[in-house]
Each structure stands twice: as structure tokens, then as C-alpha cells.
C-alpha atoms as a PDB file:
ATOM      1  CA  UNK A   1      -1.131 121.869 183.450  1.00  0.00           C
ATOM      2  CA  UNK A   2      -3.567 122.988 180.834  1.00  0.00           C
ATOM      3  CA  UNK A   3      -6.816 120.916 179.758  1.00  0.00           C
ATOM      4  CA  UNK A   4      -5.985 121.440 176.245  1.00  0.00           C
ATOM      5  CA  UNK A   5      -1.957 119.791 177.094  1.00  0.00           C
ATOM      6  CA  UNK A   6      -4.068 116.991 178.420  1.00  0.00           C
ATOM      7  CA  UNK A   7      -5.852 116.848 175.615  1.00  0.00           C
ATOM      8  CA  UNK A   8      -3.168 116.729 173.168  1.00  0.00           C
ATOM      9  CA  UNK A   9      -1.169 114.153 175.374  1.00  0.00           C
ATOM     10  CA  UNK A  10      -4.318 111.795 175.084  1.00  0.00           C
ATOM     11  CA  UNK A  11      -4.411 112.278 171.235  1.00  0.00           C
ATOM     12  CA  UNK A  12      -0.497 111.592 170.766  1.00  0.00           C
ATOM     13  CA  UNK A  13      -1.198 109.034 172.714  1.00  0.00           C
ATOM     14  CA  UNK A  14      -3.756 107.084 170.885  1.00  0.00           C
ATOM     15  CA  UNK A  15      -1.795 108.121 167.656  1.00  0.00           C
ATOM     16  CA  UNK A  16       1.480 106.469 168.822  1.00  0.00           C
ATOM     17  CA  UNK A  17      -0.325 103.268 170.505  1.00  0.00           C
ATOM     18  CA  UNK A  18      -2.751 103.260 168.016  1.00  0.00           C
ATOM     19  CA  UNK A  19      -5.434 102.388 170.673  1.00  0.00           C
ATOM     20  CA  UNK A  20      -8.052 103.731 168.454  1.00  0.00           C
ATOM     21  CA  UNK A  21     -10.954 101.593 170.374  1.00  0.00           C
ATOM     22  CA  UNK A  22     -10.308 104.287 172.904  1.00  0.00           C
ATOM     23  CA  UNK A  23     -11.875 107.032 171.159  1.00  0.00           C
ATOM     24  CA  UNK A  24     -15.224 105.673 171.332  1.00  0.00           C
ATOM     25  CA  UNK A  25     -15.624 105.554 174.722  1.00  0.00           C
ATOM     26  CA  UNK A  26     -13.500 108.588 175.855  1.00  0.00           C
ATOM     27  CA  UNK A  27     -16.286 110.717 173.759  1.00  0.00           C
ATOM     28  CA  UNK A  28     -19.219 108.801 175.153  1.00  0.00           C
ATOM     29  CA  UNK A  29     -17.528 109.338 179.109  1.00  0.00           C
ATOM     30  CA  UNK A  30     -16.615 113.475 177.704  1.00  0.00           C
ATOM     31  CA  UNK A  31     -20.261 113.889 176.551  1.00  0.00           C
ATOM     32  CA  UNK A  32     -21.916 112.120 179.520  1.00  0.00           C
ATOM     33  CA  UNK A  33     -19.938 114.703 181.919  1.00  0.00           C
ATOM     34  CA  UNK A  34     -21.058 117.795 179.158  1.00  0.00           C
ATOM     35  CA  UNK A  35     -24.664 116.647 179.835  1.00  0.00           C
ATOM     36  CA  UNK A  36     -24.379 116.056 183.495  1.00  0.00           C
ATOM     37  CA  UNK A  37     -23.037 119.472 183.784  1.00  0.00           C
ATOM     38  CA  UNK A  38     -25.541 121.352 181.562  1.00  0.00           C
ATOM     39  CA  UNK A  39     -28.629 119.943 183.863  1.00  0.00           C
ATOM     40  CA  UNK A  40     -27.249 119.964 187.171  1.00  0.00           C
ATOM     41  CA  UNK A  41     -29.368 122.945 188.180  1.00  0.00           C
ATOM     42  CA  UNK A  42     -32.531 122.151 186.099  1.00  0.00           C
ATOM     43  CA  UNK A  43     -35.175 120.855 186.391  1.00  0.00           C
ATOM     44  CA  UNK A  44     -34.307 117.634 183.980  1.00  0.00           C
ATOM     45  CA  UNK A  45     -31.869 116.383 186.126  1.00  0.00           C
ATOM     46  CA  UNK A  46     -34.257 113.865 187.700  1.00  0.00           C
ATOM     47  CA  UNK A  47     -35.100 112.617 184.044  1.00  0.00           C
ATOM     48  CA  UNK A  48     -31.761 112.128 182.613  1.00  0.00           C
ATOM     49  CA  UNK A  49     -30.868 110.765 186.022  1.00  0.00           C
ATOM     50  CA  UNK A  50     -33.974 108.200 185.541  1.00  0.00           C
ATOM     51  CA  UNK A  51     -32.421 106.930 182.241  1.00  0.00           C
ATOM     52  CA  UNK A  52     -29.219 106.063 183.542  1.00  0.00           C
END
């Protein structure tokens, strides 16, 4: 299974269900991973680690 079919499952999804309050925090959790990602080898990791 594709990332992009899971992507476009979640989006029918909160199209049919109309869970809209959804979108909110899926983005915050998607760009949380992005930036936990990005720094894991540099030397801001202990920073961004310090904020959370």
C-alpha cells in the first residue's frame, strides 16, 4: 500500500464523515514528524527537543 492511497483514504474519509476537526491536528502530528526528521542528525536536535 502506497503513502499517497493512505493519504487519499484519510481525505475521503474526513470528506464523507465530515470530521473536519481532524485536519487540524493530523497537520500539526504530519509537521511535528517533518521536523523531527529534518534535525535528527543536527546539531538542533537538543533545542527543538528542549521545547517540547
Amino acid at each position: 500500500m502506497s503513502k499517497l492511497s493512505i493519504i487519499s483514504e484519510l481525505w475521503d474519509f474526513l470528506k464523507v464523515r465530515k470530521k473536519w476537526w481532524l485536519a487540524p491536528i493530523l497537520f500539526f502530528l504530519i509537521l511535528l514528524g517533518g521536523l523531527i526528521i529534518l534535525t535528527q542528525g543536527s546539531a538542533l536536535a537538543p533545542f527543538i527537543y528542549a521545547i517540547f
